[in-house]
Protein backbone atom coordinates (compact mmCIF):
# COMPACT_ATOMS: atom_id res chain seq x y z
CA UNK A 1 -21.93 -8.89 -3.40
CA UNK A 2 -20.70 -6.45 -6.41
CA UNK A 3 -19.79 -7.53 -9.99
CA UNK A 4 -16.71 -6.42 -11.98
CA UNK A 5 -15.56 -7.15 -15.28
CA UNK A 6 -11.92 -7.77 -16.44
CA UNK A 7 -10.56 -5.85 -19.22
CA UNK A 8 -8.14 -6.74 -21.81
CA UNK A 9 -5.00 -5.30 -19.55
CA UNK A 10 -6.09 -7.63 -16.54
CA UNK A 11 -7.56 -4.82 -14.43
CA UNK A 12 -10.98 -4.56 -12.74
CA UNK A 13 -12.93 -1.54 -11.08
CA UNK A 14 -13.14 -2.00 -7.62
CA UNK A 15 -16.81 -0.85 -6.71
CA UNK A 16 -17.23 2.42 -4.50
CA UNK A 17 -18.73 1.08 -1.76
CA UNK A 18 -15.46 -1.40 -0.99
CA UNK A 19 -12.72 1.43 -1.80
CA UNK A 20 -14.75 3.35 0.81
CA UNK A 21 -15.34 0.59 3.03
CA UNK A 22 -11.46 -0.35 2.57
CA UNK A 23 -10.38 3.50 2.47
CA UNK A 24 -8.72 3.20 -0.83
CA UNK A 25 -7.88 5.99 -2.98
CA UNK A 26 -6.17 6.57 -6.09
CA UNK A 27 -2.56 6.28 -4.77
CA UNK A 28 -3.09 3.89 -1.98
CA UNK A 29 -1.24 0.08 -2.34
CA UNK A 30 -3.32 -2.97 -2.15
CA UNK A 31 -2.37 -6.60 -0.88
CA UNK A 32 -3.75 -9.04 -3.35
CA UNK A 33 -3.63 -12.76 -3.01
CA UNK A 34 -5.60 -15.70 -3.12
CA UNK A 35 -7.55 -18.56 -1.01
CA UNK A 36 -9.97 -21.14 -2.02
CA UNK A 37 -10.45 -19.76 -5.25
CA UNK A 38 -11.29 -16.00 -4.45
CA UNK A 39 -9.04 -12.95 -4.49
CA UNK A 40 -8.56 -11.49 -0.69
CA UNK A 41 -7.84 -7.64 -1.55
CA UNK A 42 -6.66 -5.48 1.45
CA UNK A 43 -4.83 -2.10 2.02
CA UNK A 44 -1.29 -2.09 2.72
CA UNK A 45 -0.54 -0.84 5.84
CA UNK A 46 0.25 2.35 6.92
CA UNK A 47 4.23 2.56 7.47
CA UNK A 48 3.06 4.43 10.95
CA UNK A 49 0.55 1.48 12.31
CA UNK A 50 4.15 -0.13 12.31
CA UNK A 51 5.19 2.26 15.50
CA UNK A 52 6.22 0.37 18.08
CA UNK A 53 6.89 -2.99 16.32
CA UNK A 54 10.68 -2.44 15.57
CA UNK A 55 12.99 -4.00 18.53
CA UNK A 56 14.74 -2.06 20.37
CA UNK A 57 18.00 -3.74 19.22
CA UNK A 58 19.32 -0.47 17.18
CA UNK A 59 21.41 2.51 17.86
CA UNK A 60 18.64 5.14 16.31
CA UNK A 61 15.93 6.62 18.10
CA UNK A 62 12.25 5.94 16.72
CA UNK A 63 11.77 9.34 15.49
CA UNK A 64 14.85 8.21 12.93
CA UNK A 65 13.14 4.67 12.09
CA UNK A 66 10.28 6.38 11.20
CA UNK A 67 12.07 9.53 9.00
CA UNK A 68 13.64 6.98 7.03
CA UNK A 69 10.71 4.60 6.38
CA UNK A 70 8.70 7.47 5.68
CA UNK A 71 11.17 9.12 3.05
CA UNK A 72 11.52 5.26 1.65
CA UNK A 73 7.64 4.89 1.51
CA UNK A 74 7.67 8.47 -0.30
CA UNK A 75 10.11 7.61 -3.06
CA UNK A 76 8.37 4.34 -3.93
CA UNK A 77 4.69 6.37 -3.84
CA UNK A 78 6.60 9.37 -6.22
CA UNK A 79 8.19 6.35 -8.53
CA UNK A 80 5.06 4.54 -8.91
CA UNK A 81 2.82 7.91 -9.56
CA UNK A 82 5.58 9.33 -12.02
CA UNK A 83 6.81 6.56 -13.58
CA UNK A 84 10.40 7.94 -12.86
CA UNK A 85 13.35 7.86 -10.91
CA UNK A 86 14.24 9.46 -8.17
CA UNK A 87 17.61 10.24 -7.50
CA UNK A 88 18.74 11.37 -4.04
């Protein structure tokens, strides 16, 4: 069990040993919610552990799935690190 303490902005250190144990790192997303009373804090997943779960019910290929959810996950990570917009 760790100990954190909430600052004045709402935000908490999360303790080394869970960001390693979660593999979290200074631009990685987190899922937050809660149950019971506790806060449930996991990584979001990786765009490519999502291979394989699209249906097959579209004209592109994979490979083009994946180019455009990786260029989507890109300008969100760029937008949130730079607090500005990209413009394609």
């Amino acid at each position: 069990m760790y100990t954190a303490t909430v600052t004045a902005q709402g935000q908490i250190t999360i303790p080394i040993a869970l960001r390693r144990a979660l593999k979290l790192d200074r631009a990685k997303v987190i899922i937050t919610q809660t149950n019971a009373g506790t806060i449930e804090i996991e990584p979001e997943p990786d765009i490519m552990s999502l291979l394989g779960s699209v249906k097959a019910t579209t004209s592109k290929s994979i490979s083009e799935i994946v180019e455009e959810e990786v260029l989507k996950e890109y300008k969100r990570t760029e937008k949130r690190l730079s607090n500005t917009p990209i413009i394609v």
